[in-house]
Protein backbone atom coordinates (compact mmCIF):
# COMPACT_ATOMS: atom_id res chain seq x y z
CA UNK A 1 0.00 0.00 0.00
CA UNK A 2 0.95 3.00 -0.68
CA UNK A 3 1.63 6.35 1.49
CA UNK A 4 -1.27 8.22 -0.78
CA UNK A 5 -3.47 5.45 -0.28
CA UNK A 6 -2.56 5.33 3.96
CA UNK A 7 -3.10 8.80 3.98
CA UNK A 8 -6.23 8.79 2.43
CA UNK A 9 -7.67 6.04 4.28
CA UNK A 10 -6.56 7.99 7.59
CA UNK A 11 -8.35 11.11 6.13
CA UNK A 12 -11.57 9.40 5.31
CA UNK A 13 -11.27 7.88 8.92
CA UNK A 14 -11.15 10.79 10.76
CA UNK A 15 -14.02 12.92 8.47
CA UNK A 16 -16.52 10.26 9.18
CA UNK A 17 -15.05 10.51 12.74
CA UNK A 18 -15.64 14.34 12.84
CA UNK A 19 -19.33 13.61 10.93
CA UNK A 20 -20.49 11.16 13.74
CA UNK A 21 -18.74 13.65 16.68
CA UNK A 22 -21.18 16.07 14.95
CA UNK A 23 -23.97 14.11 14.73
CA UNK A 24 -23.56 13.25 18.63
CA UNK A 25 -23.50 16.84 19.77
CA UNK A 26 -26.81 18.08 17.85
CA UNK A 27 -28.37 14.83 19.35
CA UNK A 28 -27.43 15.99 22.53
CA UNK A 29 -29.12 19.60 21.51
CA UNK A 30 -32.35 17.76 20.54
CA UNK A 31 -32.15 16.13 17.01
CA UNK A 32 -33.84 12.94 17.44
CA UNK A 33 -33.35 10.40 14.59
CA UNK A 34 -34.12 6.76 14.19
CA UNK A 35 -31.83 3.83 14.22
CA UNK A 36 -30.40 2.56 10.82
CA UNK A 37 -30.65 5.89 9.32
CA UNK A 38 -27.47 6.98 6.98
CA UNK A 39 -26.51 10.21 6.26
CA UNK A 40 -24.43 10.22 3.70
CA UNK A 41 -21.14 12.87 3.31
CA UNK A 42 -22.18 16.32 3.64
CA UNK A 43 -25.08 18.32 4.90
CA UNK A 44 -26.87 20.98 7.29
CA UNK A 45 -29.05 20.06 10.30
CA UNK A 46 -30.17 23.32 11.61
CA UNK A 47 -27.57 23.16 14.31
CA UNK A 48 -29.47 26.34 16.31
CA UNK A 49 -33.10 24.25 15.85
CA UNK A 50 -32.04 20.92 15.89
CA UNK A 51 -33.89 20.26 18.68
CA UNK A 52 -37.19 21.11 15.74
CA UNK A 53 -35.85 17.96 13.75
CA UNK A 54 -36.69 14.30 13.43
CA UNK A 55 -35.72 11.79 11.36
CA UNK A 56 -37.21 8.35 11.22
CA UNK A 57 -36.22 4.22 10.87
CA UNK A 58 -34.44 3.37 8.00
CA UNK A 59 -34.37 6.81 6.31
CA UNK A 60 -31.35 7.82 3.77
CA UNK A 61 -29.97 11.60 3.61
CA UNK A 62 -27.83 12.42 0.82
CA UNK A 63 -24.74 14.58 -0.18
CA UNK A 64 -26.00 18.45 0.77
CA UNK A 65 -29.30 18.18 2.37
CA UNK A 66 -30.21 21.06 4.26
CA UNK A 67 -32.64 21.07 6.93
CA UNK A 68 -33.90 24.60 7.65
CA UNK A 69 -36.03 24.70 10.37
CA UNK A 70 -36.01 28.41 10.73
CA UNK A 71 -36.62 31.33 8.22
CA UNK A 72 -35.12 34.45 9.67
CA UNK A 73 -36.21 36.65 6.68
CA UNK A 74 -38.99 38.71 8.67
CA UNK A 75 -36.11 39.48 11.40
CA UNK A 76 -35.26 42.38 10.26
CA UNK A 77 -38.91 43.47 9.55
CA UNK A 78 -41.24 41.98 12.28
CA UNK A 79 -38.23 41.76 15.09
CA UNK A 80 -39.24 37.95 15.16
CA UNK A 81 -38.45 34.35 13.02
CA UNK A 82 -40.42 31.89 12.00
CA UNK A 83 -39.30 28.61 13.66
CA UNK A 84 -41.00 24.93 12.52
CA UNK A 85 -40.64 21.16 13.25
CA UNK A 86 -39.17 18.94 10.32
CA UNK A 87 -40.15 15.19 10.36
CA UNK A 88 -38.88 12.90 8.32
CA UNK A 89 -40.90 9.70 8.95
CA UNK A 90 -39.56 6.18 8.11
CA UNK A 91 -38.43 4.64 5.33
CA UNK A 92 -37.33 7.90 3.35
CA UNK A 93 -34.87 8.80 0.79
CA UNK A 94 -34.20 12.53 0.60
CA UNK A 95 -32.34 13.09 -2.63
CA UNK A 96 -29.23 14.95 -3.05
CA UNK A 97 -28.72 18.81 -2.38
CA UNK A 98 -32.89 18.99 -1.24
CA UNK A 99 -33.84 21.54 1.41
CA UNK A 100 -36.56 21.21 4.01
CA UNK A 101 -37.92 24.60 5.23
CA UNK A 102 -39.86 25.24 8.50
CA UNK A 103 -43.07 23.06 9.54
CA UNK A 104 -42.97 20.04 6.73
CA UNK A 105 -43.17 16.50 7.33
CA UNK A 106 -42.21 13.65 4.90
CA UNK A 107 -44.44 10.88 4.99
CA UNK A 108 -43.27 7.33 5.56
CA UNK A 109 -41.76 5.28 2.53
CA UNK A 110 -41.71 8.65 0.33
CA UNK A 111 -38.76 10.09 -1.74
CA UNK A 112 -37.70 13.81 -2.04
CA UNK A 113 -35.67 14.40 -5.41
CA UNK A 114 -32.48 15.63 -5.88
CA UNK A 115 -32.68 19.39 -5.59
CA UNK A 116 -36.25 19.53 -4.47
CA UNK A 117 -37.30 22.35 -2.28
CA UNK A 118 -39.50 21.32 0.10
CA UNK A 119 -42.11 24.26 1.47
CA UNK A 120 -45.09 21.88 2.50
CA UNK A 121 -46.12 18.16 3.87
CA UNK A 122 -45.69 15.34 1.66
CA UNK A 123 -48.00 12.17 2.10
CA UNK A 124 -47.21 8.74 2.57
CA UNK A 125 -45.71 6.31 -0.33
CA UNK A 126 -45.09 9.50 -3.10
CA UNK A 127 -42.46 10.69 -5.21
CA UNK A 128 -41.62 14.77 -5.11
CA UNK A 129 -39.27 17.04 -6.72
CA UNK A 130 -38.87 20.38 -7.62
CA UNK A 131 -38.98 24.22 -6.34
CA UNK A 132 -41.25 24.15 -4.68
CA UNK A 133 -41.46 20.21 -4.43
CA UNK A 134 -44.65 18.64 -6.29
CA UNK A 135 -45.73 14.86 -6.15
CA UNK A 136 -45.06 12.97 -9.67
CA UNK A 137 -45.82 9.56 -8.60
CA UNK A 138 -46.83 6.85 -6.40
CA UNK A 139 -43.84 4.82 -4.96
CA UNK A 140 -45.95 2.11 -6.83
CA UNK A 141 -45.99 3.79 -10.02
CA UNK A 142 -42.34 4.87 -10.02
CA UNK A 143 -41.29 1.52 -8.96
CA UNK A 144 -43.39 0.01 -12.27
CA UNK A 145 -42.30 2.74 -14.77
CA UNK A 146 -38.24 1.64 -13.57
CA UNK A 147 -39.12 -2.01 -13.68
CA UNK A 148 -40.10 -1.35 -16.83
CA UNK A 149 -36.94 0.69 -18.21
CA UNK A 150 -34.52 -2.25 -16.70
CA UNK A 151 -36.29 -5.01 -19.14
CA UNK A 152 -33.57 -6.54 -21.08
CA UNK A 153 -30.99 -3.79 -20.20
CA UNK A 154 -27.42 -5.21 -17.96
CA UNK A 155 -28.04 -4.87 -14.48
CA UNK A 156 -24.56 -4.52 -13.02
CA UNK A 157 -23.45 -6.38 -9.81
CA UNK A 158 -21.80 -4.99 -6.87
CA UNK A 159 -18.31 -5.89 -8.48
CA UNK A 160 -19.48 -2.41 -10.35
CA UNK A 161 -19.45 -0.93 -6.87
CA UNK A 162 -17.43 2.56 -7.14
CA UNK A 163 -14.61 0.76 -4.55
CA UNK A 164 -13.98 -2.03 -7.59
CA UNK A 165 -14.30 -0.38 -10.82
CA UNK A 166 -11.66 -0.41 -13.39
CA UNK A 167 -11.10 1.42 -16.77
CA UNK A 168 -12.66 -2.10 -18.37
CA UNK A 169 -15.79 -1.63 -16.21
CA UNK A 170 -16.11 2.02 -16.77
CA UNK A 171 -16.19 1.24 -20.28
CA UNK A 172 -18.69 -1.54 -19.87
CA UNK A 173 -20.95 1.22 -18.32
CA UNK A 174 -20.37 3.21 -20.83
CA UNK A 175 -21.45 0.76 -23.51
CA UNK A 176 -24.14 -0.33 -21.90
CA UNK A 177 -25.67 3.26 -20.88
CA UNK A 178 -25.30 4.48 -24.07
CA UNK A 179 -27.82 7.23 -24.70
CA UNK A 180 -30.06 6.12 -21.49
CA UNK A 181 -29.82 5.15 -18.41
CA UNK A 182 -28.04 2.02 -16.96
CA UNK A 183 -28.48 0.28 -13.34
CA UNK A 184 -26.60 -1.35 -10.83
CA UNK A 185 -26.99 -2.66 -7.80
């Protein structure tokens, strides 16, 4: 092994380190979430509200989430803030780079898209993205409509994981992506 590869494995070490220290302290300010939940890389929890935030079972956060659980634009105006829970019920997957403003909840089993802006609830089992965030589908519907795309296109195995790829399997992807969309598991 080499010293690049030692030093970058004692880097990534001590940033998820730093992430979970983090993580720790806002819990002990208040943020309350569930058990097997992964938030991935970056992001922003409100650290002066995170005591306003929950996040349930099983839930995924991605790269730059931002969870905004106050909107201090009337401060200057009104003297005052406007301050608002943010649940995130089970089973979620809020896409990269999505903010959550003041007051929403996610329902259970939903997805937020990458990007989406979030300004109101979002019901059980549904599919949003956007600014502001709309509902496109039914997890049902989505689910069929991608079932549907994969039909007689590769799916590639974890040995495509981002860890194990090579130039050869790049290219594979490549190929096999063409002009569309590819999957992998």
């Amino acid at each position: 092994m080499d010293i690049y590869s030692v030093l970058k494995k004692f880097y990534l070490y001590f940033q998820d380190k730093k992430r979970r220290m983090y993580i720790d302290k806002l819990i002990k300010k208040g943020l309350r979430i569930g058990k097997n939940v992964d938030i991935v890389d970056t992001f922003f929890l409100d650290p002066s509200h995170c005591f306003l935030i929950a996040i349930g079972d099983g839930c995924t956060i991605c790269p730059n989430v931002r969870f905004l659980a106050h909107d201090a634009s009337t401060k200057k105006n009104l003297g005052f803030t406007k301050i608002g829970k943010i649940e995130i019920e089970e089973n979620c997957f809020i896409g990269d780079s999505a903010i959550l403003l003041p007051g929403v909840t996610i329902g259970p089993n939903s997805i937020v898209g990458a990007g989406a802006v979030v300004t109101r609830d979002v019901p059980p089992n549904v599919i949003v993205a956007g600014n502001p965030a709309r509902q496109l589908f039914s997890i049902q519907e989505y689910l069929t409509r991608i079932e549907a795309l994969s039909k007689g296109k590769r799916i590639f195995g974890k040995e495509y994981h981002i860890k194990n790829l090579t130039p050869q399997k790049c290219k594979e992807i490549l190929e096999s992506v063409g002009d569309d969309i590819g999957f992998i598991v």
